[in-house]
C-alpha atoms as a PDB file:
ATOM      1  CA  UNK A   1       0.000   0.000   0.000  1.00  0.00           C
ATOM      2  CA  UNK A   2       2.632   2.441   0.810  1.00  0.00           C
ATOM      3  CA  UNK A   3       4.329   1.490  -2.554  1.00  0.00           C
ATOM      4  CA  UNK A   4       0.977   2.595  -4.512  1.00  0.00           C
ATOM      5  CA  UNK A   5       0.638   6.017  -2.401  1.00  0.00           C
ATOM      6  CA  UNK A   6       4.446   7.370  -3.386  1.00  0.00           C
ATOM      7  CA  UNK A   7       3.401   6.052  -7.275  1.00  0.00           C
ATOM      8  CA  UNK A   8       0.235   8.579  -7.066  1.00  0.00           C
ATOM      9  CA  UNK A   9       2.826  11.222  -5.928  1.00  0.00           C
ATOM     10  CA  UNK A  10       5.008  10.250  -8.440  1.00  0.00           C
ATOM     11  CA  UNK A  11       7.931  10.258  -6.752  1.00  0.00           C
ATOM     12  CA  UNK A  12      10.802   8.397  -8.067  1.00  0.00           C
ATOM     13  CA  UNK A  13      13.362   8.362  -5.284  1.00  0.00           C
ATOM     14  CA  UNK A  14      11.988   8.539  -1.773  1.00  0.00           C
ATOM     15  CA  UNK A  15      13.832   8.726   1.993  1.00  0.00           C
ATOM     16  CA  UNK A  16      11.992   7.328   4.436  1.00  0.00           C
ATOM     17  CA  UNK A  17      12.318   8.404   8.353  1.00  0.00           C
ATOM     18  CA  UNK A  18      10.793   5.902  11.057  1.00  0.00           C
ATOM     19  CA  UNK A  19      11.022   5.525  14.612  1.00  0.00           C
ATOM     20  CA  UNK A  20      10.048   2.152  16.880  1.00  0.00           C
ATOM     21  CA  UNK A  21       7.906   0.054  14.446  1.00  0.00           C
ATOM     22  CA  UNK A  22       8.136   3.145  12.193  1.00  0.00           C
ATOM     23  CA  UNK A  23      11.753   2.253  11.872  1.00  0.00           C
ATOM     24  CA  UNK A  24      11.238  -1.401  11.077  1.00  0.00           C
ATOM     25  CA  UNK A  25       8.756  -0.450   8.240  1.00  0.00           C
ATOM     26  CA  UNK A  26      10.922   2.038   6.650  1.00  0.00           C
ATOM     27  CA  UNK A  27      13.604  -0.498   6.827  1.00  0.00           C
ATOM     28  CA  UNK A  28      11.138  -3.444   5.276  1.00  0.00           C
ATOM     29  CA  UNK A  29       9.895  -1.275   2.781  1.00  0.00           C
ATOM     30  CA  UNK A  30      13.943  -0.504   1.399  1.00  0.00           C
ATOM     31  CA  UNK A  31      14.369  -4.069   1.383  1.00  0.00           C
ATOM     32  CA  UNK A  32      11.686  -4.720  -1.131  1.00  0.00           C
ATOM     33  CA  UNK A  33      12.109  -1.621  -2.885  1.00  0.00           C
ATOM     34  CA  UNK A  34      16.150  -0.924  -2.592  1.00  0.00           C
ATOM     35  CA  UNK A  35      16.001   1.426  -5.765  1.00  0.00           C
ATOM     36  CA  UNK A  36      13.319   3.583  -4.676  1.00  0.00           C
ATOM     37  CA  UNK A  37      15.392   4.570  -1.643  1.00  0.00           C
ATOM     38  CA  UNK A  38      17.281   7.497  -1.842  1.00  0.00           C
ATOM     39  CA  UNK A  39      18.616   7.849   1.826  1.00  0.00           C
ATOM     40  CA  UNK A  40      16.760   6.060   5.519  1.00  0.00           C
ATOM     41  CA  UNK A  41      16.925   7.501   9.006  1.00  0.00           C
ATOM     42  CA  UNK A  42      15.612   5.190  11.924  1.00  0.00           C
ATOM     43  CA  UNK A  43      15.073   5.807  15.809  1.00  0.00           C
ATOM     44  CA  UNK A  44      15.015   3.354  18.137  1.00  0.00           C
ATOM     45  CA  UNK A  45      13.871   0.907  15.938  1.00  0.00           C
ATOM     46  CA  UNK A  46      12.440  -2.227  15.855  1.00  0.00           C
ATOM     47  CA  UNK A  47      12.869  -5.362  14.104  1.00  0.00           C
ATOM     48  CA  UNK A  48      16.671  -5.774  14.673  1.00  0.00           C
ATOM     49  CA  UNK A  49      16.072  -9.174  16.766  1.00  0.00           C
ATOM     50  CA  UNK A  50      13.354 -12.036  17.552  1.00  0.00           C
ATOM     51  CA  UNK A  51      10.848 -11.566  19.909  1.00  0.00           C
ATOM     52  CA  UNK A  52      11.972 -14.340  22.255  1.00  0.00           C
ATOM     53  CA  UNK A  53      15.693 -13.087  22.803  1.00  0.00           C
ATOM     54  CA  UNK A  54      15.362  -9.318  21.732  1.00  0.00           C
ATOM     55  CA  UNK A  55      12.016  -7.546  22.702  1.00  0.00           C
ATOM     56  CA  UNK A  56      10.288  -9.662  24.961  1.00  0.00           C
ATOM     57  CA  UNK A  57      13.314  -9.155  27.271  1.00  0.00           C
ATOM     58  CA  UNK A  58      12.511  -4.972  27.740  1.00  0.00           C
ATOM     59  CA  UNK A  59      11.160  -3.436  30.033  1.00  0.00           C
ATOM     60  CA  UNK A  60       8.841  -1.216  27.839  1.00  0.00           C
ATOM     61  CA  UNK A  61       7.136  -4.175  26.106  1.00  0.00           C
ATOM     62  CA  UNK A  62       7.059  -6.024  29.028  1.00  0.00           C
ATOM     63  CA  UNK A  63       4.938  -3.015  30.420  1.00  0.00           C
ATOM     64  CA  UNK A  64       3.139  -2.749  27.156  1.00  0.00           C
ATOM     65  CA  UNK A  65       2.071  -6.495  27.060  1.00  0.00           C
ATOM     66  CA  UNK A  66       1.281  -6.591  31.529  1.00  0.00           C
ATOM     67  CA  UNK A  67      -0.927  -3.461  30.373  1.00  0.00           C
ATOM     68  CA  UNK A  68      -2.412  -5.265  27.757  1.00  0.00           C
ATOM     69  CA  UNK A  69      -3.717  -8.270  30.344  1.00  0.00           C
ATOM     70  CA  UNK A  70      -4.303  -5.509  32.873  1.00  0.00           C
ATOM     71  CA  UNK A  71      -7.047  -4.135  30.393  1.00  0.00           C
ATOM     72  CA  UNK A  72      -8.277  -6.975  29.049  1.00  0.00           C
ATOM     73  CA  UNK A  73      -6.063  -6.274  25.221  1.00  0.00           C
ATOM     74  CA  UNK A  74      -7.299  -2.412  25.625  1.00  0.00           C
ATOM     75  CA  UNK A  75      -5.981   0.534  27.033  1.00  0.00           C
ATOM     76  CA  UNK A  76      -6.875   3.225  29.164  1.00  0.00           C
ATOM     77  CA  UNK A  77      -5.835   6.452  28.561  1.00  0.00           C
ATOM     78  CA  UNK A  78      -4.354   6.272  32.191  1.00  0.00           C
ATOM     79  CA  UNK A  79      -2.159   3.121  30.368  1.00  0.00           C
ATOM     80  CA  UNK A  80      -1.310   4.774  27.980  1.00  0.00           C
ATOM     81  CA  UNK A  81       0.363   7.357  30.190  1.00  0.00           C
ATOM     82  CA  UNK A  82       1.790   4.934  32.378  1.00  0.00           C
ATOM     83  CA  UNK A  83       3.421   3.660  29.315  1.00  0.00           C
ATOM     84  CA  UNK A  84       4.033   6.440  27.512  1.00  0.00           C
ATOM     85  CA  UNK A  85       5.970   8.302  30.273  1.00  0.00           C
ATOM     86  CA  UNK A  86       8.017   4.476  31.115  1.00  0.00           C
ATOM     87  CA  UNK A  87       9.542   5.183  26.706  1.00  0.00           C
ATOM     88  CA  UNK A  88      10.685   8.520  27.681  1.00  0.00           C
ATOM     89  CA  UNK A  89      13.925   9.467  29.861  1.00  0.00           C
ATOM     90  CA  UNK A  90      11.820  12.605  31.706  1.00  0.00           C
ATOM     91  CA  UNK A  91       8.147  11.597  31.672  1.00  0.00           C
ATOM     92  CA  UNK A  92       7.645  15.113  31.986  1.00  0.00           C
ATOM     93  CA  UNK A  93       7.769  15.091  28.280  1.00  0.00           C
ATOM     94  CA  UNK A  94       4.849  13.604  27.773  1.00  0.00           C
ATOM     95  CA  UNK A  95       2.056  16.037  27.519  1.00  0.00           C
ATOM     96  CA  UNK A  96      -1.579  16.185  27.660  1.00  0.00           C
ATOM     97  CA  UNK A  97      -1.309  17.082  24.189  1.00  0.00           C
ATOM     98  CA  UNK A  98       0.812  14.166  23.417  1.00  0.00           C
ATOM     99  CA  UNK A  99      -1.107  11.488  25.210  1.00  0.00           C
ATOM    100  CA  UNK A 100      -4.100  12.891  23.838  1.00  0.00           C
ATOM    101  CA  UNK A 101      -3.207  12.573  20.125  1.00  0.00           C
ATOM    102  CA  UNK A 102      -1.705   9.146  20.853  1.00  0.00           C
ATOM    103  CA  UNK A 103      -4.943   7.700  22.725  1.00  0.00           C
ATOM    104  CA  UNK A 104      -6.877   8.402  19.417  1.00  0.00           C
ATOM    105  CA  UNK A 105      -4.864   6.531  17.598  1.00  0.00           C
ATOM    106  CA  UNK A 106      -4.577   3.855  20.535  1.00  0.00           C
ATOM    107  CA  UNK A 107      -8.520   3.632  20.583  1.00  0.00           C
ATOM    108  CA  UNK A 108      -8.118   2.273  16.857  1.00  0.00           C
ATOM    109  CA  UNK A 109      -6.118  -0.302  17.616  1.00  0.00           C
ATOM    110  CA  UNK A 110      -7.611  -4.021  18.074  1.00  0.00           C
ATOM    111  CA  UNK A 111      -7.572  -4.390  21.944  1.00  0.00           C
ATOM    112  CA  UNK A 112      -5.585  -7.846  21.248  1.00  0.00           C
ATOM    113  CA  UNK A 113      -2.768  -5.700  20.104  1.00  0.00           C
ATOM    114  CA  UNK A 114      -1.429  -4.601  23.265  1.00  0.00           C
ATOM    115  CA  UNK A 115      -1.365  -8.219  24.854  1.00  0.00           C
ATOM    116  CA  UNK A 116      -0.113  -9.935  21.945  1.00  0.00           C
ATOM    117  CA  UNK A 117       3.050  -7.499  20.060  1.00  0.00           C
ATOM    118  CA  UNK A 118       4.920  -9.214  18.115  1.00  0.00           C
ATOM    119  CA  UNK A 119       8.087  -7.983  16.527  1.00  0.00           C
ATOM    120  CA  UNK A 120       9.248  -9.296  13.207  1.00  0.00           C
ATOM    121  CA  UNK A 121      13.287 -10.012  12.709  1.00  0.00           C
ATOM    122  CA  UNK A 122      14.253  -8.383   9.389  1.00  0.00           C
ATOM    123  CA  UNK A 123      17.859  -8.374   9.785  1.00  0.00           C
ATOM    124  CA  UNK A 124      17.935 -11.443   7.311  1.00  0.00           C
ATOM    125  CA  UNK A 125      17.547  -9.504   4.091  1.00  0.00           C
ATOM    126  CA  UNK A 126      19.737  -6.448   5.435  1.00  0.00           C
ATOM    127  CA  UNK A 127      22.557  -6.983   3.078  1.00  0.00           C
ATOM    128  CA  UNK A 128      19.794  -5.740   0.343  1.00  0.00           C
ATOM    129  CA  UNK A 129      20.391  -2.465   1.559  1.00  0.00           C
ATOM    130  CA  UNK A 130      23.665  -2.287   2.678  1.00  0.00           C
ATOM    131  CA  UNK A 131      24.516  -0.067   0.126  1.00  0.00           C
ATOM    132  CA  UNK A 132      22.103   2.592   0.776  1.00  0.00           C
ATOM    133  CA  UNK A 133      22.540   5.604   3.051  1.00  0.00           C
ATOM    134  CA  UNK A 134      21.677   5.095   6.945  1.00  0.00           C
ATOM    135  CA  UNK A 135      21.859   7.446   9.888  1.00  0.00           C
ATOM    136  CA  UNK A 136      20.679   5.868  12.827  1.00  0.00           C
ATOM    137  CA  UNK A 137      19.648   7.697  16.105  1.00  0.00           C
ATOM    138  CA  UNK A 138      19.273   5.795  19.170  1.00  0.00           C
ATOM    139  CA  UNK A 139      18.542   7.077  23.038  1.00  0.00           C
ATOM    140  CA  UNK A 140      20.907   5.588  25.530  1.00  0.00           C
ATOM    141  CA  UNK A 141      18.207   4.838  28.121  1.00  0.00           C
ATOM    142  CA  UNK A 142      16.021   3.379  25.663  1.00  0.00           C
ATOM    143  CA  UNK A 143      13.742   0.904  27.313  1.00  0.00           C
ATOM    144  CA  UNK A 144      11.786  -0.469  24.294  1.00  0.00           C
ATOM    145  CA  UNK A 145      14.903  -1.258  21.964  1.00  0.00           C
ATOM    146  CA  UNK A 146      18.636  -1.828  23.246  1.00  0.00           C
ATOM    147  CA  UNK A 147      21.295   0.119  21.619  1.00  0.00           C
ATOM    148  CA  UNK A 148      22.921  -2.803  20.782  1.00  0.00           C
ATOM    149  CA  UNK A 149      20.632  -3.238  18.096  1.00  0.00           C
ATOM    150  CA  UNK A 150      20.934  -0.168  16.281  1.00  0.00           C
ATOM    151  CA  UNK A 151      25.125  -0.923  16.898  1.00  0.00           C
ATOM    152  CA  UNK A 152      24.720  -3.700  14.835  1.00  0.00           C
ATOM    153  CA  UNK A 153      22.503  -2.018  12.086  1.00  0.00           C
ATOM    154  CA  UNK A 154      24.616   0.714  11.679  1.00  0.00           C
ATOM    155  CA  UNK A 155      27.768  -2.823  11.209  1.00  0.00           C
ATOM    156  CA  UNK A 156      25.707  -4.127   8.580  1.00  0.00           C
ATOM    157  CA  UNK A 157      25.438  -0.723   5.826  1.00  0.00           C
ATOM    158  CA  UNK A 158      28.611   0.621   3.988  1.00  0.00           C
ATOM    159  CA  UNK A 159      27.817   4.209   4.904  1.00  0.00           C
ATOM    160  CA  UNK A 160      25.909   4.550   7.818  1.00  0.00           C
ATOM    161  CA  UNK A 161      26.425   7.223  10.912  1.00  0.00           C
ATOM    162  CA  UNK A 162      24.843   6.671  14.652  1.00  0.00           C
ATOM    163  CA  UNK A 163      24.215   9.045  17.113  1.00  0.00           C
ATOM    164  CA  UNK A 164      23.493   7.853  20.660  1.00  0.00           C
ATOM    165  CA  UNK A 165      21.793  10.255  23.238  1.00  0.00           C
ATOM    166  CA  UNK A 166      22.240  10.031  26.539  1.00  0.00           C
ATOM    167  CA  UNK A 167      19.674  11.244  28.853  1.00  0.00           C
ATOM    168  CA  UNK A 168      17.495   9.917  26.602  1.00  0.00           C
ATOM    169  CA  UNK A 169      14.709   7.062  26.370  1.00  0.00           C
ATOM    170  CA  UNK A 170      12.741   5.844  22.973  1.00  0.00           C
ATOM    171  CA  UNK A 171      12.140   8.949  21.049  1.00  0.00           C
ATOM    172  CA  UNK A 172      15.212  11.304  19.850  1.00  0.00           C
ATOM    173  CA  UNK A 173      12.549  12.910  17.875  1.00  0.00           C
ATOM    174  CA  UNK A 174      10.929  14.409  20.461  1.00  0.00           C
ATOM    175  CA  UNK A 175      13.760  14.257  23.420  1.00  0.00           C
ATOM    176  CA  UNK A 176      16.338  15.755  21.077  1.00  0.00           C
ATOM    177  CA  UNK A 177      14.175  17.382  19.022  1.00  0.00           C
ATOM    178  CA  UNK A 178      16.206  20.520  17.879  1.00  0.00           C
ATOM    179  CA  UNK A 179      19.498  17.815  17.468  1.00  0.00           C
ATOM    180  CA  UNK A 180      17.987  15.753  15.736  1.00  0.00           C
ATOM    181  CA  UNK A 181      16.115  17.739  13.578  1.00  0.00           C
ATOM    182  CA  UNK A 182      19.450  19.537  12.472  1.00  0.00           C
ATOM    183  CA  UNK A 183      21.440  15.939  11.951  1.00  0.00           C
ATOM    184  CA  UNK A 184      18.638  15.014   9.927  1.00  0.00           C
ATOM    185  CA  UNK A 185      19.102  18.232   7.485  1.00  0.00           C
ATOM    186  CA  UNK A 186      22.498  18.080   7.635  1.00  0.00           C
ATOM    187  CA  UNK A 187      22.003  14.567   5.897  1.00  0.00           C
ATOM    188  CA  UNK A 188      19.207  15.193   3.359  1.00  0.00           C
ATOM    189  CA  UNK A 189      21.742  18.059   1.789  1.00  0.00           C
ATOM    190  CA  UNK A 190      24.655  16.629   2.307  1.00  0.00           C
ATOM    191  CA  UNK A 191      24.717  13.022   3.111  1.00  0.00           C
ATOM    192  CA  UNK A 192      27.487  11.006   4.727  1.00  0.00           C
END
């Protein structure tokens, strides 16, 4: 589907930006469409191990999945902040305006979701992309994805760059935001 929306924009080369399970989809969609990437940046993302010996051991998703049992596969908007302010370093980040937009999009969700995430492994069919441009961003205190992961991404692509926050939990985007937003311009002009 996301293949057939950047054909009706008729865009030829694309670079795709992801964080979490954002990250993991930008990265799945390069590997089936390597020459429609231009350049990738992921956060914190997901997909870099299995389930059993990667994810299920964090924190976060072992939050997000006792939540999910808690609430019967739903959430609560009170879970949601309970989770929401576990991702971040400072929960004081997370805003009423934040958890409100999220909870919206929460509400949509299947209420098995959040008691049954699972987390592909797409690290198999990396080497399909190796060649392409990567700058990954990770937060050091990240509780949903360990650094380690993103180490080894950024091993497995030719030209890749990492930058690791400290004082920071699951979302450079919004922890970092003025950092990251000028690393990420820096690297749409300029590259690596």
């Amino acid at each position: 589907a996301t293949g057939s929306r950047f054909d009706n924009m008729d865009l030829d080369k694309i670079s795709l930006v992801g964080n979490s399970m954002g990250g993991a989809m930008a990265l799945r969609y390069a590997q089936q469409n390597p020459d429609r990437i231009n350049k990738l940046m992921v956060m914190g993302s997901a997909g870099l191990g299995s389930m059993e010996d990667t994810y299920s051991k964090m924190p976060a998703i072992q939050l997000l999945l006792d939540l999910g049992k808690r609430m019967h596969g739903g959430i609560t908007r009170e879970g949601l902040q309970e989770f929401l302010q576990f991702l971040a370093y400072d929960p004081e980040q997370v805003t009423d305006e934040m958890l409100d937009e999220r909870f919206e999009i929460a509400k949509l969700q299947p209420p098995r979701v959040f008691s049954t995430i699972s987390i592909p492994d797409i690290r198999a069919e990396m080497q399909e992309i190796s060649h392409l441009p990567l700058f990954v961003f990770w937060g050091r205190d990240d509780k949903a994805a360990p650094v380690q992961s993103g180490v080894e991404l950024m091993d497995s692509f030719d030209r890749c760059r990492m930058l690791i926050f400290s004082q920071c939990g699951h979302w450079v985007q919004q922890e970092h935001c003025d950092a990251f937003n000028k690393a990420c311009i820096e690297f749409m002009k300029e590259g690596l």
